[in-house]
PDB file of N, CA and C in Angstrom:
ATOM      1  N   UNK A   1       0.829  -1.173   0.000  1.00  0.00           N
ATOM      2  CA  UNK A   1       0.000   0.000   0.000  1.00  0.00           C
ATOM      3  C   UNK A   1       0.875   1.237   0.000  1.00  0.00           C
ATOM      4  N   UNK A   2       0.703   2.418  -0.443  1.00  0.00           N
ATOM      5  CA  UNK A   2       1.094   3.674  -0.566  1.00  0.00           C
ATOM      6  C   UNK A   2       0.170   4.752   0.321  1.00  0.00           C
ATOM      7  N   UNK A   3       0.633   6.144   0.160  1.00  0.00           N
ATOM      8  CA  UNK A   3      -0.498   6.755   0.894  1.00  0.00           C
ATOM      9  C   UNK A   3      -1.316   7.516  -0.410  1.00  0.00           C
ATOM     10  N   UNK A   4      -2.226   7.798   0.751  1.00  0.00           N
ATOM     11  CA  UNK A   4      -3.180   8.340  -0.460  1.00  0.00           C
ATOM     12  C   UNK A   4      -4.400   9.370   0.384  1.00  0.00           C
ATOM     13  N   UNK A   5      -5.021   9.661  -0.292  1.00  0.00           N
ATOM     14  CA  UNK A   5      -5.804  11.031   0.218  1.00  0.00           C
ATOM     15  C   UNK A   5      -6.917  10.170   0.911  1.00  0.00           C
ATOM     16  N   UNK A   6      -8.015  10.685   2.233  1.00  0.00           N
ATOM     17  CA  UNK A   6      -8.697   9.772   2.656  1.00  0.00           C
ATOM     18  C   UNK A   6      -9.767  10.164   2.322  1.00  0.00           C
ATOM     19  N   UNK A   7     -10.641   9.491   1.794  1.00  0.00           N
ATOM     20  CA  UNK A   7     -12.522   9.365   1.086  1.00  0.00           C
ATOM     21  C   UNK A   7     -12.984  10.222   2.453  1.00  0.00           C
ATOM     22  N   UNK A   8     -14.251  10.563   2.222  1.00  0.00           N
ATOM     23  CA  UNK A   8     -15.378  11.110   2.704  1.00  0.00           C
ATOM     24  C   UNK A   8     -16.370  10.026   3.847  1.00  0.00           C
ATOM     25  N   UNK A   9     -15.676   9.228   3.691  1.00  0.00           N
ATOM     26  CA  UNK A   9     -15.883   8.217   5.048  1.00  0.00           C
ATOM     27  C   UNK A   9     -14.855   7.523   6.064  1.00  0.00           C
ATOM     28  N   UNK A  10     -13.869   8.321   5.740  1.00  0.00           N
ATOM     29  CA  UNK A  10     -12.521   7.487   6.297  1.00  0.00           C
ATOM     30  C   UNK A  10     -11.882   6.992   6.002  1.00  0.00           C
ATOM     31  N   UNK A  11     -11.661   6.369   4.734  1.00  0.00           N
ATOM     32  CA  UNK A  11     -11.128   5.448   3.995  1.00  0.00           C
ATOM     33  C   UNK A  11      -9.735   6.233   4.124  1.00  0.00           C
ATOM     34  N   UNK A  12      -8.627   5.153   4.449  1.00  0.00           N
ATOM     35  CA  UNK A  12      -6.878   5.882   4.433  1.00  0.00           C
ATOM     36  C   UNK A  12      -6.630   4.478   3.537  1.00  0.00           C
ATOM     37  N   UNK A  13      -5.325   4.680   3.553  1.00  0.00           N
ATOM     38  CA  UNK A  13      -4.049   3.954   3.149  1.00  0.00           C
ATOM     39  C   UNK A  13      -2.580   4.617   4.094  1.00  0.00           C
ATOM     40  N   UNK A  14      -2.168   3.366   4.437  1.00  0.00           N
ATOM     41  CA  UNK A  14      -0.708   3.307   5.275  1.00  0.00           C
ATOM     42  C   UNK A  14       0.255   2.728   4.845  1.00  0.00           C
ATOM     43  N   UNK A  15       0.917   2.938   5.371  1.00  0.00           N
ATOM     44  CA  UNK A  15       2.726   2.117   4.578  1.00  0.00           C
ATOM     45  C   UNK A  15       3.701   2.181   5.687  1.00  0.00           C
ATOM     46  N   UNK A  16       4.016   1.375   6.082  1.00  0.00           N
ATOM     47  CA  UNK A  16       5.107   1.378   7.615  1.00  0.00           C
ATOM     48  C   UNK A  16       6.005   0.321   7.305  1.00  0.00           C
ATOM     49  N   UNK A  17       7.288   0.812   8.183  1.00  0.00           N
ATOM     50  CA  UNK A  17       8.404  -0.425   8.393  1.00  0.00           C
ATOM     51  C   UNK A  17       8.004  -1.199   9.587  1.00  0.00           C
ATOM     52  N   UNK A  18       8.535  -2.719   9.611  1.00  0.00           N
ATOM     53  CA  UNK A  18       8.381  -3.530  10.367  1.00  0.00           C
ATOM     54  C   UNK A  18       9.827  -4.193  11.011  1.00  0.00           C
ATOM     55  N   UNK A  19      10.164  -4.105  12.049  1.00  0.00           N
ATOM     56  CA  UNK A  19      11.058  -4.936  12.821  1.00  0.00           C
ATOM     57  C   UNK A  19      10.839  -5.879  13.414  1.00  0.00           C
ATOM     58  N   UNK A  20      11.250  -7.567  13.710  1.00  0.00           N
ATOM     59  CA  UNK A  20      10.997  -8.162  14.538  1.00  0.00           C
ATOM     60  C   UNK A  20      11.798  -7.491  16.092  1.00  0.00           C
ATOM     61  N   UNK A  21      10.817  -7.711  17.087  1.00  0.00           N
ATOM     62  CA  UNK A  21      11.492  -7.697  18.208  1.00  0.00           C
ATOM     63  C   UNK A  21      12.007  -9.001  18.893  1.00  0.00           C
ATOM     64  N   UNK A  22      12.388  -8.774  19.871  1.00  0.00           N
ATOM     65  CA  UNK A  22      13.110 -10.178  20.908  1.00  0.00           C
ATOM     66  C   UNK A  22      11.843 -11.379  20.890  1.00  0.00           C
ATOM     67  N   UNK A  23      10.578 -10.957  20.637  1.00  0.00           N
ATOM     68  CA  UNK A  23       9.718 -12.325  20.685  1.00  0.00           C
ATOM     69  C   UNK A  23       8.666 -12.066  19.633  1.00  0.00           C
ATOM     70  N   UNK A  24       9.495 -11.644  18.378  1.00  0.00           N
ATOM     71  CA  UNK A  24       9.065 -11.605  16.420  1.00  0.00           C
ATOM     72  C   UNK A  24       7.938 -11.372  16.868  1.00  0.00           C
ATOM     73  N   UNK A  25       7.448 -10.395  17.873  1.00  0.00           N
ATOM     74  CA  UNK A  25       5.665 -10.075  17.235  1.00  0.00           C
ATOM     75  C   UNK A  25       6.231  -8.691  16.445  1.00  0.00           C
ATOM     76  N   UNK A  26       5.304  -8.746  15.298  1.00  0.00           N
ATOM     77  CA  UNK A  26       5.813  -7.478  14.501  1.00  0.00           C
ATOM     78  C   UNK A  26       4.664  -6.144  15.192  1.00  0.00           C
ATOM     79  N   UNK A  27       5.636  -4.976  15.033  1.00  0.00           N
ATOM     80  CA  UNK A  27       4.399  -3.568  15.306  1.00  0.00           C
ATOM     81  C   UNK A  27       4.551  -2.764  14.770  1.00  0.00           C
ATOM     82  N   UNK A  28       3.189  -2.351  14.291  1.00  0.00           N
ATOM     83  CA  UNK A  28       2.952  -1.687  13.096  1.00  0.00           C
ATOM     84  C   UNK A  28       2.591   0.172  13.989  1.00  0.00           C
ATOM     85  N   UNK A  29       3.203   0.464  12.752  1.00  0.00           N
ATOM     86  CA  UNK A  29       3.605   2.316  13.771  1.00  0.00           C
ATOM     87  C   UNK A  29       2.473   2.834  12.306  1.00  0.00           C
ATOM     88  N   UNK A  30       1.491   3.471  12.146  1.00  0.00           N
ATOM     89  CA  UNK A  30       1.102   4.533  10.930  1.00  0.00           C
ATOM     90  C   UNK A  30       0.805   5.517  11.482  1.00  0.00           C
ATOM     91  N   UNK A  31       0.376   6.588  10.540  1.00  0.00           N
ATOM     92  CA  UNK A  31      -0.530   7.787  10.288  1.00  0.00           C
ATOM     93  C   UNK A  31      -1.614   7.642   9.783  1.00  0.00           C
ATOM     94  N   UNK A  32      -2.680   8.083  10.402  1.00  0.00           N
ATOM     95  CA  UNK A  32      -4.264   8.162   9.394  1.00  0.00           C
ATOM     96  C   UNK A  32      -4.707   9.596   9.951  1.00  0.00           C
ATOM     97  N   UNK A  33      -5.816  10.168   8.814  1.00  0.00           N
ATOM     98  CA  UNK A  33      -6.845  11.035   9.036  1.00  0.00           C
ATOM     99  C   UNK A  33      -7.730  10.136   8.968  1.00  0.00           C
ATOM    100  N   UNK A  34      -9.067  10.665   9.923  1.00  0.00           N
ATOM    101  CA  UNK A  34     -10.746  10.249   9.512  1.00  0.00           C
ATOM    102  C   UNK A  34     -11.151  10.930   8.621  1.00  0.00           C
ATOM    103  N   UNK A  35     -10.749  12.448   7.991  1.00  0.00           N
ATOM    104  CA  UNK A  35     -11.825  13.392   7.006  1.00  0.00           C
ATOM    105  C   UNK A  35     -10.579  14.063   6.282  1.00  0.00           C
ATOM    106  N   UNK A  36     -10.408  14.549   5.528  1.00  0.00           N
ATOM    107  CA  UNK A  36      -9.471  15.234   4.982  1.00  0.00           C
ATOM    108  C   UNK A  36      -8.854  16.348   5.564  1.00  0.00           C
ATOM    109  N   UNK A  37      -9.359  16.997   6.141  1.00  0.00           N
ATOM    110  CA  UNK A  37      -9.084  18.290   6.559  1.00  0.00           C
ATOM    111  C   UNK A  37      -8.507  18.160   8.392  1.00  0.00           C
ATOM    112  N   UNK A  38      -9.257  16.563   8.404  1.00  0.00           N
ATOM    113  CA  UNK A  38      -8.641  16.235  10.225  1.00  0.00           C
ATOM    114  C   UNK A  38      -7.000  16.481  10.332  1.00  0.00           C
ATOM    115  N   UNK A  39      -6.311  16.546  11.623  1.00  0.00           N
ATOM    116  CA  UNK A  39      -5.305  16.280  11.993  1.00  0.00           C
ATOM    117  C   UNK A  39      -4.700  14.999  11.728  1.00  0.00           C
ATOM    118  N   UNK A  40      -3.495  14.808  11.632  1.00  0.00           N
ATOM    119  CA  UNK A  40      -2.967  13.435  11.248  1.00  0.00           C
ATOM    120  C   UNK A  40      -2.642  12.621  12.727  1.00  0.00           C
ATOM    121  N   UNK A  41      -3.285  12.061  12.881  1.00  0.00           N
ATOM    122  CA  UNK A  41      -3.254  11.014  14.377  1.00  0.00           C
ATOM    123  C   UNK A  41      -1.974   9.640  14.259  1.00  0.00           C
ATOM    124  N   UNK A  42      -0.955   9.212  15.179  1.00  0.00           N
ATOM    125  CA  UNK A  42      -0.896   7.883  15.126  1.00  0.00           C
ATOM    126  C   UNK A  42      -0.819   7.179  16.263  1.00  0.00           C
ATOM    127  N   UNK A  43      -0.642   5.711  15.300  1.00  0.00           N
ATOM    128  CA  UNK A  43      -1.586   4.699  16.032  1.00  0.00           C
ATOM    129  C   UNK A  43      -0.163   3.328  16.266  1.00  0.00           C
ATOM    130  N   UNK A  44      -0.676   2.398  16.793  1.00  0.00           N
ATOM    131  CA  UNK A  44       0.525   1.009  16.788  1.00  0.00           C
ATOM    132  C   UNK A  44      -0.136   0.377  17.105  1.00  0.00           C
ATOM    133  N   UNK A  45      -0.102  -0.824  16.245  1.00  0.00           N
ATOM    134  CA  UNK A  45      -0.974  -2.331  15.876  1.00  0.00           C
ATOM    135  C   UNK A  45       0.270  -3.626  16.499  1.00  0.00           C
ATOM    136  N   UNK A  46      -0.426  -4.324  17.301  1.00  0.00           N
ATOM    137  CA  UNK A  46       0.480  -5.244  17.158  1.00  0.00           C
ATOM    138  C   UNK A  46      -0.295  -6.863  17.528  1.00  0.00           C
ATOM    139  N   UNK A  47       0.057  -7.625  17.070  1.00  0.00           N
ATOM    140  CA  UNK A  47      -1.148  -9.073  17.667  1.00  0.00           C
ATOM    141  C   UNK A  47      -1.875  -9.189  18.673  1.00  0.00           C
ATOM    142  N   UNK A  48      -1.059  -8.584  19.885  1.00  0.00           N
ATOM    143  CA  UNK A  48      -1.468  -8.804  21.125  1.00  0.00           C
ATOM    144  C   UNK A  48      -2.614  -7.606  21.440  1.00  0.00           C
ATOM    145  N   UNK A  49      -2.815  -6.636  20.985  1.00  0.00           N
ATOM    146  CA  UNK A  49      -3.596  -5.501  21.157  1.00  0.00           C
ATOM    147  C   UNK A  49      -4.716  -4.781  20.115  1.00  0.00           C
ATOM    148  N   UNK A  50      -4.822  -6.055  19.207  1.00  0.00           N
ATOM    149  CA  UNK A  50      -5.439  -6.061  17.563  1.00  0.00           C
ATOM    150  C   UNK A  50      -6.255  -6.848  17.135  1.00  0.00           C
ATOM    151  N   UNK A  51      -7.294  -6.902  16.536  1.00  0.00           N
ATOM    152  CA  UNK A  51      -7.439  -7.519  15.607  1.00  0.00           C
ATOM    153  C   UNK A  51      -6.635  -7.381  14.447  1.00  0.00           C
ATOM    154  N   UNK A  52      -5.505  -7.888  14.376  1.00  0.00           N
ATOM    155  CA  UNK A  52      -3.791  -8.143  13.202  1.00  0.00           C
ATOM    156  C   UNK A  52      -4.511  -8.594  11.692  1.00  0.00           C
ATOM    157  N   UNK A  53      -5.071  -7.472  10.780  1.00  0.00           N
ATOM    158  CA  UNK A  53      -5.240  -8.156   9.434  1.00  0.00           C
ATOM    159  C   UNK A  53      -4.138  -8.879   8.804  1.00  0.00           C
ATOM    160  N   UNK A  54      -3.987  -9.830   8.057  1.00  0.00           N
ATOM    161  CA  UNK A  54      -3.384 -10.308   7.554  1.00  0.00           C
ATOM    162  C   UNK A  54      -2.902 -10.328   6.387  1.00  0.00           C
ATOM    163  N   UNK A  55      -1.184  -9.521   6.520  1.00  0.00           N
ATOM    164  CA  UNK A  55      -1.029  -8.961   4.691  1.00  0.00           C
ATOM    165  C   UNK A  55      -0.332 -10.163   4.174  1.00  0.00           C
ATOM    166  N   UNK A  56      -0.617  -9.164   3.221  1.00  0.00           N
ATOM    167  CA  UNK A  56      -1.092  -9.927   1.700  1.00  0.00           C
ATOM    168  C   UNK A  56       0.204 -10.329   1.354  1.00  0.00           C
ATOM    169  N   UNK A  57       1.188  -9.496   1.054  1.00  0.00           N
ATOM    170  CA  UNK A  57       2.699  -9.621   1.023  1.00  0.00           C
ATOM    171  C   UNK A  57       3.686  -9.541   1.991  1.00  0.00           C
ATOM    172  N   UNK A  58       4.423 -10.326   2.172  1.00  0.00           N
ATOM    173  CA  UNK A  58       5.515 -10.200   3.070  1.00  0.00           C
ATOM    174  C   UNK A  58       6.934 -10.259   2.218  1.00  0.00           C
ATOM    175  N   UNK A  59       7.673  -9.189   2.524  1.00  0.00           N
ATOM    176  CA  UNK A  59       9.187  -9.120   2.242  1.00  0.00           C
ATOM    177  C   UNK A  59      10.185  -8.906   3.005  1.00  0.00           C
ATOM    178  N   UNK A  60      10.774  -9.495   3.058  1.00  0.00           N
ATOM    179  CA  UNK A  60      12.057  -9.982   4.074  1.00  0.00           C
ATOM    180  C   UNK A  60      13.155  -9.021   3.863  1.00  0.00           C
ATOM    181  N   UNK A  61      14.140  -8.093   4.435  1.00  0.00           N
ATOM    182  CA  UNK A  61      15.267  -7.215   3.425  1.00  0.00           C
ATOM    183  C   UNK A  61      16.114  -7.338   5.148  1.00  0.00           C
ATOM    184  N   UNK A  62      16.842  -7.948   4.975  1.00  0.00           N
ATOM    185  CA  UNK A  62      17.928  -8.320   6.073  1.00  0.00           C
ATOM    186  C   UNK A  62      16.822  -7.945   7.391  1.00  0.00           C
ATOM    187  N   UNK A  63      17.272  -6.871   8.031  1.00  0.00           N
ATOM    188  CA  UNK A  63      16.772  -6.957   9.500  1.00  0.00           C
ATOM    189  C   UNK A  63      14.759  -6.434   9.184  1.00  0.00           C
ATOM    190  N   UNK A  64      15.058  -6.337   8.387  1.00  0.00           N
ATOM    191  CA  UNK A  64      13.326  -5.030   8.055  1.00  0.00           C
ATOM    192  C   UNK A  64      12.362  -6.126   7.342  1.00  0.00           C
ATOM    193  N   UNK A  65      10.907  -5.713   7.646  1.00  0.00           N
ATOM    194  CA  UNK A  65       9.797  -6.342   7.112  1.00  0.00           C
ATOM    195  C   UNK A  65       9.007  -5.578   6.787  1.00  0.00           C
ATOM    196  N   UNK A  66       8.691  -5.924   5.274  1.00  0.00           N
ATOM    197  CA  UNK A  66       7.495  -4.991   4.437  1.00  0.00           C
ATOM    198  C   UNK A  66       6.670  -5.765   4.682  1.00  0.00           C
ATOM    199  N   UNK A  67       5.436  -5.285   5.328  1.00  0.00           N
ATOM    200  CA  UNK A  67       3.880  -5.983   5.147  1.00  0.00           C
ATOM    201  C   UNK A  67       3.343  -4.566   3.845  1.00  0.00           C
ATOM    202  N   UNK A  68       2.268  -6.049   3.109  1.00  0.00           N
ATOM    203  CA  UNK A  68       1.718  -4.590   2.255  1.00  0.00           C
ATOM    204  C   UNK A  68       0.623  -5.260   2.315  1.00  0.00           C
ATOM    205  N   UNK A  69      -1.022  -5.022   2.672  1.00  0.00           N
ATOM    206  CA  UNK A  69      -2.057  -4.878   2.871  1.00  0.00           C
ATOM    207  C   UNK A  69      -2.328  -4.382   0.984  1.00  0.00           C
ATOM    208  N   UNK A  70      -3.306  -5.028   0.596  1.00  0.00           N
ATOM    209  CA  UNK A  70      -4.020  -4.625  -0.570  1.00  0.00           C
ATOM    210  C   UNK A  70      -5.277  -4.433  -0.602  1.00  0.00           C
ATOM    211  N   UNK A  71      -6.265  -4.766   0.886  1.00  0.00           N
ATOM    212  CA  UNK A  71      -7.478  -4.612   0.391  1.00  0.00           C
ATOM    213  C   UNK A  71      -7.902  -3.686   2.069  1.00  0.00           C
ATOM    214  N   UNK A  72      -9.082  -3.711   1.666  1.00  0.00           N
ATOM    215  CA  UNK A  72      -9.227  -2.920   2.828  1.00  0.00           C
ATOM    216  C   UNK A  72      -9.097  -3.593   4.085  1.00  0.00           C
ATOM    217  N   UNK A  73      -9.502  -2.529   5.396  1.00  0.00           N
ATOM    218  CA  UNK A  73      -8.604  -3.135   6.959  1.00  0.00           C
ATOM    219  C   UNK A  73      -9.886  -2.255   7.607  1.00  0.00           C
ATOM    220  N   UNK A  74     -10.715  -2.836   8.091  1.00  0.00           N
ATOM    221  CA  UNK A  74     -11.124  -1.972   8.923  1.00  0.00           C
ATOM    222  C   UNK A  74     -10.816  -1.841  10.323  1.00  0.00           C
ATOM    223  N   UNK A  75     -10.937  -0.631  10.682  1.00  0.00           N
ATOM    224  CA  UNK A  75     -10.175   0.165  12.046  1.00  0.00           C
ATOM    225  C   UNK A  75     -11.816   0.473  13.131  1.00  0.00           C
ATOM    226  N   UNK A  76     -11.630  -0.058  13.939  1.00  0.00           N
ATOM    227  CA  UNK A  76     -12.381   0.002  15.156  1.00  0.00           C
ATOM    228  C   UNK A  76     -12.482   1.175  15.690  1.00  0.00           C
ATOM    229  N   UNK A  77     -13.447   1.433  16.647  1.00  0.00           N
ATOM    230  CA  UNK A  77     -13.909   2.807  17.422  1.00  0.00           C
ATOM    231  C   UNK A  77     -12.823   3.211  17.805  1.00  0.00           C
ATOM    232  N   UNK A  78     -11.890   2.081  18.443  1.00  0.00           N
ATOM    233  CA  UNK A  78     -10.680   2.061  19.634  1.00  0.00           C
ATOM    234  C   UNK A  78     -10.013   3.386  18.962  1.00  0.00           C
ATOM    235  N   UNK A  79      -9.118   3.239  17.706  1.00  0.00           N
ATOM    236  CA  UNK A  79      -8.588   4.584  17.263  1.00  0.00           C
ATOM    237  C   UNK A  79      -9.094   5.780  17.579  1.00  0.00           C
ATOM    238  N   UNK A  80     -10.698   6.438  17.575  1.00  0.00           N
ATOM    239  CA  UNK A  80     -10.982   7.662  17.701  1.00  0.00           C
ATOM    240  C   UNK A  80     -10.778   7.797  18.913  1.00  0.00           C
ATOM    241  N   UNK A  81     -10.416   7.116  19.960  1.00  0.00           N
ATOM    242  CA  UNK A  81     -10.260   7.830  21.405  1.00  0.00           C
ATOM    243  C   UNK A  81      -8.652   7.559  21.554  1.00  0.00           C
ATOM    244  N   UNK A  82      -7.966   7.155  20.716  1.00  0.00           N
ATOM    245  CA  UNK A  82      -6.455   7.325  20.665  1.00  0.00           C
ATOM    246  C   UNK A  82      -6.087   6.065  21.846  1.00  0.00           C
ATOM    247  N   UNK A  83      -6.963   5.068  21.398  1.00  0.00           N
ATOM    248  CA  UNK A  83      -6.759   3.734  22.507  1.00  0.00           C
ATOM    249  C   UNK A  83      -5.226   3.693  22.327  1.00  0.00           C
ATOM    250  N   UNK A  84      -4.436   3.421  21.047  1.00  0.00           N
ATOM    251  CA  UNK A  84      -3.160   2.576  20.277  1.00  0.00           C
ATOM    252  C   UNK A  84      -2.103   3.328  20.682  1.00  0.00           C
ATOM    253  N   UNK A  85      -1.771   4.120  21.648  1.00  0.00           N
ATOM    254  CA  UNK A  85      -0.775   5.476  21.092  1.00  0.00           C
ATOM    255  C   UNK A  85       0.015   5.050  20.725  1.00  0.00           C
ATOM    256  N   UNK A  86       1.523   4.996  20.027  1.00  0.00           N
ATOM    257  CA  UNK A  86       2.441   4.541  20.535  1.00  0.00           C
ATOM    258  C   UNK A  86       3.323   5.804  21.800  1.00  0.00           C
TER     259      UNK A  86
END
């Protein structure tokens, strides 16, 4: 996924690096708006604190992991009250 401008209902797109840590759960760091004109909020996804969609691609590049998501992900209430911070 790339970024991209967000629809009139929320709709984003994200793109983040991935590290394994000491016990390979991967965590996902983005940016989203809800409306165009909102502030840019972020958030951190990780198995243990997620429903973890499951991407589509995985690429391996020595220490780093590309996840790339191709279809949509929907994001729970939890984000609008800034449950995820990192």
């Amino acid at each position: 996924m790339g970024k991209g401008k967000t629809g009139r209902h929320g709709t984003f797109y994200f793109r983040g690096e991935v590290k394994y840590s000491l016990n390979y759960e991967p965590n996902l760091k983005f940016t989203y708006k809800c409306f165009q004109k909102s502030p840019k909020k972020t958030a951190c996804i990780n198995k243990k604190n997620f429903n973890y969609p499951e991407p589509d691609i995985i690429e391996r590049k020595n220490e780093t992991i590309h996840l790339y998501f191709l279809n949509d992900i929907e994001v729970y209430e939890d984000f609008k009250y800034r449950k995820y911070k990192c």
